[in-house]
Structures are given as C-alpha cells and as structure tokens.
PDB file of N, CA and C in Angstrom:
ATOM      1  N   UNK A   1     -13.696  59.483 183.987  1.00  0.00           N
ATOM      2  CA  UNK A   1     -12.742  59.783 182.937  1.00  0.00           C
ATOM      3  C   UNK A   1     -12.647  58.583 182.006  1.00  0.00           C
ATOM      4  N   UNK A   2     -12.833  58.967 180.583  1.00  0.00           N
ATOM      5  CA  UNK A   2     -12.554  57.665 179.743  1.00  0.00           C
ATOM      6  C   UNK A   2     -11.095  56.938 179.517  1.00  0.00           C
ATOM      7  N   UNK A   3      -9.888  57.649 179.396  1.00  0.00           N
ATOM      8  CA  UNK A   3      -9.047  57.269 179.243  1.00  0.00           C
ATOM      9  C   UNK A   3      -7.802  58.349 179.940  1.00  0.00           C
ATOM     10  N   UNK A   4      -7.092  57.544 180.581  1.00  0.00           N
ATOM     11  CA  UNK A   4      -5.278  58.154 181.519  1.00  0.00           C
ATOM     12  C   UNK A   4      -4.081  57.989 180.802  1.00  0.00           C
ATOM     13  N   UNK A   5      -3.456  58.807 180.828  1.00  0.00           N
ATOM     14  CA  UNK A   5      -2.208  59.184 180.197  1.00  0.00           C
ATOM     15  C   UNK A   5      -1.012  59.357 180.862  1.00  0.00           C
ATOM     16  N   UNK A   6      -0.198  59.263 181.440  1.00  0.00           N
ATOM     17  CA  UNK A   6       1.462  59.668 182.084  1.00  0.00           C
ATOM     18  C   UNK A   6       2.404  59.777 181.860  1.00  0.00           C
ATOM     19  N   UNK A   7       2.750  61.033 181.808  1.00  0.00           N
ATOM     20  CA  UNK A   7       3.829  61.441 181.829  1.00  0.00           C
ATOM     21  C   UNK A   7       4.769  61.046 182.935  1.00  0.00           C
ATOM     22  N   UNK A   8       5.826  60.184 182.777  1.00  0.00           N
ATOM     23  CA  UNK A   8       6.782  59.536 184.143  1.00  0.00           C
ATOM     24  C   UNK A   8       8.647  59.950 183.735  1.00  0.00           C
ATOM     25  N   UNK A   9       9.122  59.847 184.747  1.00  0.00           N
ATOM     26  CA  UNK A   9      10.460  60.640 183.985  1.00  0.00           C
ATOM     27  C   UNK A   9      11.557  60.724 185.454  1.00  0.00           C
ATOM     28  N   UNK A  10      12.609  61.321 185.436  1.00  0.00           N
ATOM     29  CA  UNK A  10      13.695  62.068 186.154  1.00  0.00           C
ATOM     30  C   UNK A  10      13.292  63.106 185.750  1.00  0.00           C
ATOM     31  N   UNK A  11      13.555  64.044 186.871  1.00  0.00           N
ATOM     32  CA  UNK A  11      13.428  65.950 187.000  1.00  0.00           C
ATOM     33  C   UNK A  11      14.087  66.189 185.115  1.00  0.00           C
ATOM     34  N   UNK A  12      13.730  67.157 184.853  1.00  0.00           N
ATOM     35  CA  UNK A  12      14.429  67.700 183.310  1.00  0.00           C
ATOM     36  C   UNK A  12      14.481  67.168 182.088  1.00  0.00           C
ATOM     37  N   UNK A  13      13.621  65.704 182.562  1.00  0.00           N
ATOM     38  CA  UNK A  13      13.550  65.122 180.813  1.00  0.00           C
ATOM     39  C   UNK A  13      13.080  65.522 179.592  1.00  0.00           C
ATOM     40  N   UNK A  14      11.973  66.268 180.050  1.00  0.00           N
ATOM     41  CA  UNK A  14      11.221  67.021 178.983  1.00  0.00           C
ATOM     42  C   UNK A  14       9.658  66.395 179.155  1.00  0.00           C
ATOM     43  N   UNK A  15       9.551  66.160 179.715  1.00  0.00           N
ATOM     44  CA  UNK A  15       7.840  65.626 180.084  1.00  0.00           C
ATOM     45  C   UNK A  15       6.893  66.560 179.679  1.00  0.00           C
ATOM     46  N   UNK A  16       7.392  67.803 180.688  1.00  0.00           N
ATOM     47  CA  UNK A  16       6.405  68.709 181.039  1.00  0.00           C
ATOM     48  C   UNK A  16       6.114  69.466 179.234  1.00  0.00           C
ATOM     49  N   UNK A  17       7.598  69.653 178.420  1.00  0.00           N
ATOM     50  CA  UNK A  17       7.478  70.177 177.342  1.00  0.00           C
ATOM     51  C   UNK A  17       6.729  69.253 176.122  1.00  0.00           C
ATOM     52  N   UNK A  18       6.825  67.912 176.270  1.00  0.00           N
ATOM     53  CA  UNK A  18       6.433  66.831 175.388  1.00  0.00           C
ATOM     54  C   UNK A  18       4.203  67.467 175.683  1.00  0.00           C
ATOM     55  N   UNK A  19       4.188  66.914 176.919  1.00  0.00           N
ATOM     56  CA  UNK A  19       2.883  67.312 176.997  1.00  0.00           C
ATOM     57  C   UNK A  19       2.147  68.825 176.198  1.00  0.00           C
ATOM     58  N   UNK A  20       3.060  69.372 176.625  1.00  0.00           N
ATOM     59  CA  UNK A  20       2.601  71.121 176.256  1.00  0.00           C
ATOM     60  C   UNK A  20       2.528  70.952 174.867  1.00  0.00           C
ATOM     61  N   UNK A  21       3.594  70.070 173.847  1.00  0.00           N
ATOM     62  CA  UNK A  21       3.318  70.558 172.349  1.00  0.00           C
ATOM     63  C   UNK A  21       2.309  69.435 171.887  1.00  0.00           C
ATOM     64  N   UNK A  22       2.669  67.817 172.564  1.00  0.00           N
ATOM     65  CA  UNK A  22       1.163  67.176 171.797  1.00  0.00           C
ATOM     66  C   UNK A  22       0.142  66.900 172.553  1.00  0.00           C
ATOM     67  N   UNK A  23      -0.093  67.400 173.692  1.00  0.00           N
ATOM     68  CA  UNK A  23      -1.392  67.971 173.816  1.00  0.00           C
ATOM     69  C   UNK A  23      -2.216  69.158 173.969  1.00  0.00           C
ATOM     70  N   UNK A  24      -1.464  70.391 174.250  1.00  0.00           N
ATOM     71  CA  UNK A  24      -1.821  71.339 174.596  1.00  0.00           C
ATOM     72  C   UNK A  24      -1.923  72.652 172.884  1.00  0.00           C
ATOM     73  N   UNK A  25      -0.931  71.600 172.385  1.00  0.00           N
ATOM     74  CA  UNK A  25      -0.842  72.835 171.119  1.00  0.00           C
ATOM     75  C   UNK A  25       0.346  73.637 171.180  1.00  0.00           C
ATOM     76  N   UNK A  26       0.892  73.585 172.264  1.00  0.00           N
ATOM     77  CA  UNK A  26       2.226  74.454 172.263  1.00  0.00           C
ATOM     78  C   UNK A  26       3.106  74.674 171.307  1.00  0.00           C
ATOM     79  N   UNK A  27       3.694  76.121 170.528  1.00  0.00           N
ATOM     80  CA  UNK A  27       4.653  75.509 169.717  1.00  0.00           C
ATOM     81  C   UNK A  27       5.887  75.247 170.572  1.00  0.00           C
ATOM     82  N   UNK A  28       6.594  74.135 169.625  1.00  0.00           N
ATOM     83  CA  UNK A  28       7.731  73.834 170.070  1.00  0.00           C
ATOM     84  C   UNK A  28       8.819  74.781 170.159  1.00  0.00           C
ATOM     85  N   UNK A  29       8.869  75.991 168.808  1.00  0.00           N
ATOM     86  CA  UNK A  29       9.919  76.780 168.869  1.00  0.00           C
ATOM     87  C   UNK A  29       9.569  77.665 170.174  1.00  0.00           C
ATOM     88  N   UNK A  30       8.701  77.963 170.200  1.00  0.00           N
ATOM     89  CA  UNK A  30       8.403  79.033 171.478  1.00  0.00           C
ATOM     90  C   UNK A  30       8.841  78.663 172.789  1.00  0.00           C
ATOM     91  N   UNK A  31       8.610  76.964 173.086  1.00  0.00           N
ATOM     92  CA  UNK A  31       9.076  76.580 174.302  1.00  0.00           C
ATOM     93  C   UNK A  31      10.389  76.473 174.165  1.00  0.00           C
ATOM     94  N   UNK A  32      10.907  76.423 173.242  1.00  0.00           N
ATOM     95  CA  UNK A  32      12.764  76.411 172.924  1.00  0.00           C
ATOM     96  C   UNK A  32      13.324  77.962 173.632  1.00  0.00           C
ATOM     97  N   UNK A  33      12.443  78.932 173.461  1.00  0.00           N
ATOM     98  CA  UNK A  33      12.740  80.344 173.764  1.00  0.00           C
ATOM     99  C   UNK A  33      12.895  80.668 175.434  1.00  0.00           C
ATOM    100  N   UNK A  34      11.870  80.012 176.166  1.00  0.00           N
ATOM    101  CA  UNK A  34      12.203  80.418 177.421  1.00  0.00           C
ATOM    102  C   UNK A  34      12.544  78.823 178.258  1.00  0.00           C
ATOM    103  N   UNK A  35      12.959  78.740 179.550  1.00  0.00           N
ATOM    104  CA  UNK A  35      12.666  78.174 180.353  1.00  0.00           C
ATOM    105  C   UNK A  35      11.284  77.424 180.994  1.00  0.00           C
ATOM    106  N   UNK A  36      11.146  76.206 180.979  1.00  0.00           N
ATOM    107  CA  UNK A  36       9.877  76.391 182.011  1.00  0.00           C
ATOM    108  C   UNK A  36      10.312  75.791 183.325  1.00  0.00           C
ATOM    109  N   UNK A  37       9.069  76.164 184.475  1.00  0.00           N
ATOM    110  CA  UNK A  37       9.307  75.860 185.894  1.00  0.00           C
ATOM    111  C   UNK A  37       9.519  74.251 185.597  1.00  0.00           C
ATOM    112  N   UNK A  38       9.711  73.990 187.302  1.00  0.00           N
ATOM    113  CA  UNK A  38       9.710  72.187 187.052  1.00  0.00           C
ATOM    114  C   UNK A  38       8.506  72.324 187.476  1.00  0.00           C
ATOM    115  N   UNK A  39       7.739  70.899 187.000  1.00  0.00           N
ATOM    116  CA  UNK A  39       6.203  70.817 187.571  1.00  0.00           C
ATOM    117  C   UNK A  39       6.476  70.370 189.085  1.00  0.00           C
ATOM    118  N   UNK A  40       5.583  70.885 190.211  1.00  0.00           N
ATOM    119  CA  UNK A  40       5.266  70.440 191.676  1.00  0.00           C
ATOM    120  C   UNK A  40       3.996  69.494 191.086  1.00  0.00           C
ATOM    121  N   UNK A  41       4.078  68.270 192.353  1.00  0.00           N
ATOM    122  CA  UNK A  41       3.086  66.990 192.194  1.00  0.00           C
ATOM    123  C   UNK A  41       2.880  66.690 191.033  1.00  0.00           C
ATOM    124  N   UNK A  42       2.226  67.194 190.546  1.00  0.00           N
ATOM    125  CA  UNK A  42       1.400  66.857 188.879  1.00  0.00           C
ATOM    126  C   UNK A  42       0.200  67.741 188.572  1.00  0.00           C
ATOM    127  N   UNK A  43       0.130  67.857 187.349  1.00  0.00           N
ATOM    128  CA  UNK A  43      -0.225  68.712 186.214  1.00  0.00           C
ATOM    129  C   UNK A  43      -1.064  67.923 185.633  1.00  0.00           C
ATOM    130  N   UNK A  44      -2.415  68.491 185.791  1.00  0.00           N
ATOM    131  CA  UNK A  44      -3.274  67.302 184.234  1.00  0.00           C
ATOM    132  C   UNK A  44      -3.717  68.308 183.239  1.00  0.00           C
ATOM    133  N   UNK A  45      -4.332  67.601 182.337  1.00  0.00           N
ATOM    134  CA  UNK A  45      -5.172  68.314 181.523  1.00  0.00           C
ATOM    135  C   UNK A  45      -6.116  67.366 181.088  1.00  0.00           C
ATOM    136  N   UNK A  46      -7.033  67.689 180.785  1.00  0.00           N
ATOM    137  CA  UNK A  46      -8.742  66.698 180.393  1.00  0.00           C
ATOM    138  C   UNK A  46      -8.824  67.148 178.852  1.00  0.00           C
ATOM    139  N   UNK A  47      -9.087  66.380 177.852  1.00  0.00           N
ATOM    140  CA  UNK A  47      -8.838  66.692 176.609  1.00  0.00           C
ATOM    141  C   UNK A  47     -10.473  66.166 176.433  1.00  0.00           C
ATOM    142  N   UNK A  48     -11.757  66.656 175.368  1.00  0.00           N
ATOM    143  CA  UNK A  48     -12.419  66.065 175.074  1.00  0.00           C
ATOM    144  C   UNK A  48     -12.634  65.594 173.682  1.00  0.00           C
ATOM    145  N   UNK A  49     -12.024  64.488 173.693  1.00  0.00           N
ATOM    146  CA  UNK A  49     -11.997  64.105 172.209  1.00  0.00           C
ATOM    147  C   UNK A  49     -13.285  63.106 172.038  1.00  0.00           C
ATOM    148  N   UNK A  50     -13.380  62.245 171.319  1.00  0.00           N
ATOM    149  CA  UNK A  50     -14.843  60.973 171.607  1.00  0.00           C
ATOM    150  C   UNK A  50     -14.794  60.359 172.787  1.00  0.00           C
ATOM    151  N   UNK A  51     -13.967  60.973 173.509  1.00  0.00           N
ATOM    152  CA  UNK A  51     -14.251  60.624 174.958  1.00  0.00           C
ATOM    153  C   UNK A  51     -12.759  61.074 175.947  1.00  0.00           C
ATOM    154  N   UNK A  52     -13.038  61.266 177.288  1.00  0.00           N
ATOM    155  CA  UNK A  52     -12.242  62.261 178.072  1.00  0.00           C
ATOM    156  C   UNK A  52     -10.993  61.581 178.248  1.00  0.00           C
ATOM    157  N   UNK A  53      -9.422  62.536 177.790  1.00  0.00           N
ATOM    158  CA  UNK A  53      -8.964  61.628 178.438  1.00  0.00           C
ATOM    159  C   UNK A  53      -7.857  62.557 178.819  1.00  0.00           C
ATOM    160  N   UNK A  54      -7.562  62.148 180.116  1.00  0.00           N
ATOM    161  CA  UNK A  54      -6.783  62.682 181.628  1.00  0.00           C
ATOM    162  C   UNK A  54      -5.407  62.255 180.849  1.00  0.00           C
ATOM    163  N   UNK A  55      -4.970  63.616 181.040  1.00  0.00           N
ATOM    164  CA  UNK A  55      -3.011  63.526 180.758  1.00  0.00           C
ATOM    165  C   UNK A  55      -2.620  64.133 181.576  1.00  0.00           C
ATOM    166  N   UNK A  56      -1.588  62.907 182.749  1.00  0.00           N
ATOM    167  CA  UNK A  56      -0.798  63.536 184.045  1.00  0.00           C
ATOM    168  C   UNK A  56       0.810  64.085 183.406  1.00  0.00           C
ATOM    169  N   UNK A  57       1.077  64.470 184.005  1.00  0.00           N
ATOM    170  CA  UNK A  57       2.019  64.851 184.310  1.00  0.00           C
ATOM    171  C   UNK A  57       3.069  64.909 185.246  1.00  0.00           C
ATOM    172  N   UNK A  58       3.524  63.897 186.056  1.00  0.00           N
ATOM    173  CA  UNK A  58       4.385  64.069 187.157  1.00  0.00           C
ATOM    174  C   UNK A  58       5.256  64.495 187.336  1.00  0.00           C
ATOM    175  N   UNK A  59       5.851  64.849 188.624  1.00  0.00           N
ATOM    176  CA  UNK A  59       6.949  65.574 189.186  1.00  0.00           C
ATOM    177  C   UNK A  59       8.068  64.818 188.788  1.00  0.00           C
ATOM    178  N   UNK A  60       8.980  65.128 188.426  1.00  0.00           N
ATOM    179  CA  UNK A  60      10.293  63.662 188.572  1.00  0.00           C
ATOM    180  C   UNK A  60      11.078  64.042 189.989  1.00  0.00           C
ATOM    181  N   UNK A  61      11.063  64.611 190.709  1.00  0.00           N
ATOM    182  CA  UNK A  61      11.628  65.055 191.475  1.00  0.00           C
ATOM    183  C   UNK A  61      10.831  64.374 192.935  1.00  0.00           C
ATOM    184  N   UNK A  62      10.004  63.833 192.666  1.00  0.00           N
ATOM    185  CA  UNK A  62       9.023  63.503 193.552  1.00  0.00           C
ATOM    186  C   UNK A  62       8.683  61.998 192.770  1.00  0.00           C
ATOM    187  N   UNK A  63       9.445  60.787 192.245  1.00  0.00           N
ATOM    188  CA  UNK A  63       9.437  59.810 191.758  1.00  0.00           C
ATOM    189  C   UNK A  63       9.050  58.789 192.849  1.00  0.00           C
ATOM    190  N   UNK A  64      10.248  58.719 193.887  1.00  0.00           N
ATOM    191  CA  UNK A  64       9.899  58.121 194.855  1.00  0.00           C
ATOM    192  C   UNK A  64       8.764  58.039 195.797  1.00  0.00           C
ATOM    193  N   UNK A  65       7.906  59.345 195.784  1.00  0.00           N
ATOM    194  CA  UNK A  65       6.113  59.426 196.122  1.00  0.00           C
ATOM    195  C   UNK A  65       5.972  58.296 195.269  1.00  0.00           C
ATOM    196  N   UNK A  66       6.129  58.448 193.752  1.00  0.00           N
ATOM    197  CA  UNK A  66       4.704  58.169 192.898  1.00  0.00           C
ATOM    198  C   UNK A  66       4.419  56.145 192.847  1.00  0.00           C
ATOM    199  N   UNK A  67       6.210  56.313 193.119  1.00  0.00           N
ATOM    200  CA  UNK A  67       6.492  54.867 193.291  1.00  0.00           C
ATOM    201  C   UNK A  67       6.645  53.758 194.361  1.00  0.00           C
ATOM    202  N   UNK A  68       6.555  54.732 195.450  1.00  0.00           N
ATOM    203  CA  UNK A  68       6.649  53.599 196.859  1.00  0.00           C
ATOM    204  C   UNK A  68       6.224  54.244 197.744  1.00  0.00           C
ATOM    205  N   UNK A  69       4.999  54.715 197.774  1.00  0.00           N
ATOM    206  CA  UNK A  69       4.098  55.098 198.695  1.00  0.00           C
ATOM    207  C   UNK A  69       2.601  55.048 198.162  1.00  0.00           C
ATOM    208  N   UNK A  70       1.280  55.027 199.106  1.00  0.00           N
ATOM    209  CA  UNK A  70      -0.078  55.160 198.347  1.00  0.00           C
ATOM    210  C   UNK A  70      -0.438  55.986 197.724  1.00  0.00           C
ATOM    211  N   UNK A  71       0.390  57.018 197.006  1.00  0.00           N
ATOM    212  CA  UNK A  71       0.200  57.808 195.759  1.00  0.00           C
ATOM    213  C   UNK A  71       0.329  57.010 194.573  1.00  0.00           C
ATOM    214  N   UNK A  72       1.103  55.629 194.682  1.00  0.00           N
ATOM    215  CA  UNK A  72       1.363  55.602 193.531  1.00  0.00           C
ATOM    216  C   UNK A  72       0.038  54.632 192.985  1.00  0.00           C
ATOM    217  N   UNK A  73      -1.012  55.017 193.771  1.00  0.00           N
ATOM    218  CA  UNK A  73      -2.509  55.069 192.994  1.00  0.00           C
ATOM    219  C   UNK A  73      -2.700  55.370 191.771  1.00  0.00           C
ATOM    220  N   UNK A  74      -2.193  56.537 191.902  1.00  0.00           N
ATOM    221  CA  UNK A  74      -2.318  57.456 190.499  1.00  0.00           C
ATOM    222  C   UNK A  74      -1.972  56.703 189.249  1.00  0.00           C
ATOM    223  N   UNK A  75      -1.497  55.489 189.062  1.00  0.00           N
ATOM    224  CA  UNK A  75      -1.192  54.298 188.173  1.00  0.00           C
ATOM    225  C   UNK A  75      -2.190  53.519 187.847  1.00  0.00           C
ATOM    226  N   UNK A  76      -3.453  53.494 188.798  1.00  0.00           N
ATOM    227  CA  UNK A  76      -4.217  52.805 188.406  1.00  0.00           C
ATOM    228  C   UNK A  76      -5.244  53.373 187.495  1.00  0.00           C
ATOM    229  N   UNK A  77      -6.066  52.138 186.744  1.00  0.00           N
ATOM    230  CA  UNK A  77      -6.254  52.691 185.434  1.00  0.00           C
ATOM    231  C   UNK A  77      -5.850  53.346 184.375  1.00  0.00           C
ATOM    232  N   UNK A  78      -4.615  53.362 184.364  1.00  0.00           N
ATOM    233  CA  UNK A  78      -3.809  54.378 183.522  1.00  0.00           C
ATOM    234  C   UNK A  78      -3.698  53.352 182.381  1.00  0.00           C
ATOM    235  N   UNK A  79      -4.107  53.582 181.147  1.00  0.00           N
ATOM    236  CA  UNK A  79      -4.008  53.264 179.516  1.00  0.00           C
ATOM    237  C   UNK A  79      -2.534  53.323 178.633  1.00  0.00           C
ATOM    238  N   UNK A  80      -1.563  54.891 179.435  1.00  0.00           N
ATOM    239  CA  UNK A  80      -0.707  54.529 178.447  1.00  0.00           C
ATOM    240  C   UNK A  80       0.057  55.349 179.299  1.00  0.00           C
ATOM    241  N   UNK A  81       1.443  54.633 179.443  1.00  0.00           N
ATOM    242  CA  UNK A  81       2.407  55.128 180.357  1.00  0.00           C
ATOM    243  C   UNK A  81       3.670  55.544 179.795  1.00  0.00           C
ATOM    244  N   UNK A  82       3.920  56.938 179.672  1.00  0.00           N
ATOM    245  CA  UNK A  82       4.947  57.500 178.571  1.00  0.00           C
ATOM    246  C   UNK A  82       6.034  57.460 179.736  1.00  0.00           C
ATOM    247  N   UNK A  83       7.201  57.492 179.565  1.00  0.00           N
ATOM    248  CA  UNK A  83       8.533  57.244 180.010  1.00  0.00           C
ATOM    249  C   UNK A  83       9.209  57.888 179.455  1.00  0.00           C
ATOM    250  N   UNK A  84       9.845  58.940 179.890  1.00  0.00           N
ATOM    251  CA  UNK A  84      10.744  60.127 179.612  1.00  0.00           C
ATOM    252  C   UNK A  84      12.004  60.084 179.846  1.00  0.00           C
ATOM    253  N   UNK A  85      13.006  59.792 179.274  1.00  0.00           N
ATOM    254  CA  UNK A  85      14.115  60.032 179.697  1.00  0.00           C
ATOM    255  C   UNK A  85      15.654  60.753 179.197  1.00  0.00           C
ATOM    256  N   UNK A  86      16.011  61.734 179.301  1.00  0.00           N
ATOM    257  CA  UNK A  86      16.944  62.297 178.776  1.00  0.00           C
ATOM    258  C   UNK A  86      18.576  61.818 178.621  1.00  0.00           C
ATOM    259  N   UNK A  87      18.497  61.429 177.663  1.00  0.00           N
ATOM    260  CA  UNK A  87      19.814  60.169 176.903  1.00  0.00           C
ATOM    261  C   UNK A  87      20.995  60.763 177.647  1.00  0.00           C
ATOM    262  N   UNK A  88      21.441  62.131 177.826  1.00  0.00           N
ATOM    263  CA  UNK A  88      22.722  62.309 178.178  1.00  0.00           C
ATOM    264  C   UNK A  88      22.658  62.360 179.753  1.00  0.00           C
ATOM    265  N   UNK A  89      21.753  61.433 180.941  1.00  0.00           N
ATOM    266  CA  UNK A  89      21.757  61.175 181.977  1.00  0.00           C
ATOM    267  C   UNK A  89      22.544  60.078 182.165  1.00  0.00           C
ATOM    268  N   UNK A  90      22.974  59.915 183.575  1.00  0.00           N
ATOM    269  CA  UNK A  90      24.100  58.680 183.410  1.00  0.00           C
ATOM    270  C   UNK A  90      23.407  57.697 183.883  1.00  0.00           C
ATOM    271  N   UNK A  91      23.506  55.971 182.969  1.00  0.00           N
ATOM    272  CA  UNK A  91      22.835  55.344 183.050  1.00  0.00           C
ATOM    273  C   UNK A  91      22.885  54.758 184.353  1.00  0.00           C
ATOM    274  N   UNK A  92      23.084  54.872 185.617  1.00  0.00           N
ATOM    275  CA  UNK A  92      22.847  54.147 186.380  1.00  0.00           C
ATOM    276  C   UNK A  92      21.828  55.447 187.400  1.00  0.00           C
ATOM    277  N   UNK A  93      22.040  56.562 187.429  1.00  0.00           N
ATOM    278  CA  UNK A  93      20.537  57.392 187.785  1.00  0.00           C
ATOM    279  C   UNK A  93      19.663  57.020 186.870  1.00  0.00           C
ATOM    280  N   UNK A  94      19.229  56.864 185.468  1.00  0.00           N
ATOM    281  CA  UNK A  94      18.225  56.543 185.108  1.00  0.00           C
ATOM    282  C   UNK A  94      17.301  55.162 185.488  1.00  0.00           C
ATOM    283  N   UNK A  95      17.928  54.466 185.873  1.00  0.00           N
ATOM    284  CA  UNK A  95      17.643  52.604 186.499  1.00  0.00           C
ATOM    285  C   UNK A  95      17.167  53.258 188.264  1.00  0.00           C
TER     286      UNK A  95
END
C-alpha cells in the first residue's frame, strides 16, 4: 500500500460519515437522511489515485483495542491520522 489514512475518534463522532463523503463520494445531504450503523473493528477502503492509499476507519467503541493492546499495529505506517471528535462531548471523556 502506498499511503494510510485514520480515521480515530469516540463512538458517534462522525468518522464513519466524514470518510463516506471525502472519500467515498457520498452525498452529505443523503447521509443527513438516514442513520448509519456504528462501524465493528474497522472499515477500509483502497482508493487508486497515483498511488494506493488505505483509509481506516475505526471503531470508537473499541478505542481501547486500538490503543493498548497489539492491534494498535494498525498505527504503523500510517501518513495521516484524522482525529474526530464531537464538540458537544464532555471534555473529560474526550481526554
């Protein structure tokens, strides 16, 4: 894979929807219309632009895997680490 992407977050930030509209094409009003599931583990997608690049998606609900156990592999090599977080959470769950 040429280049990694992550999506990282608390359950409900909007990860899963951020991904869907700038990478997938999703419109935004449409995802405004329904619900989506929460993602289980993680979600990629392989984009081929001048070269491949892997956009995860993680669980937030499953943070503590990604962060203090040997999953949190999945960090390595990673290029650009997006951080999700939904402002009206109370700041001491977000820390």
């Amino acid at each position: 894979m040429g280049k990694k992407i992550i999506f990282v977050g608390p359950p409900g930030a909007g990860k899963t929807t951020l991904r869907k509209v700038f990478f997938e094409g999703e419109s935004s009003s449409k995802l405004l219309d329904y619900a989506l599931e929460p993602t289980h583990t993680k979600e990629s997608v392989i984009l081929q632009l001048s070269e491949n690049v892997g956009v995860f998606d993680l669980a937030g609900q499953e943070n503590t895997r990604w962060f203090e156990t040997d999953d949190k592999e999945i960090f390595y090599d990673t290029k650009i680490l997006i951080v999700v977080i939904d402002i009206t959470t109370d700041h001491e769950k977000i820390i």
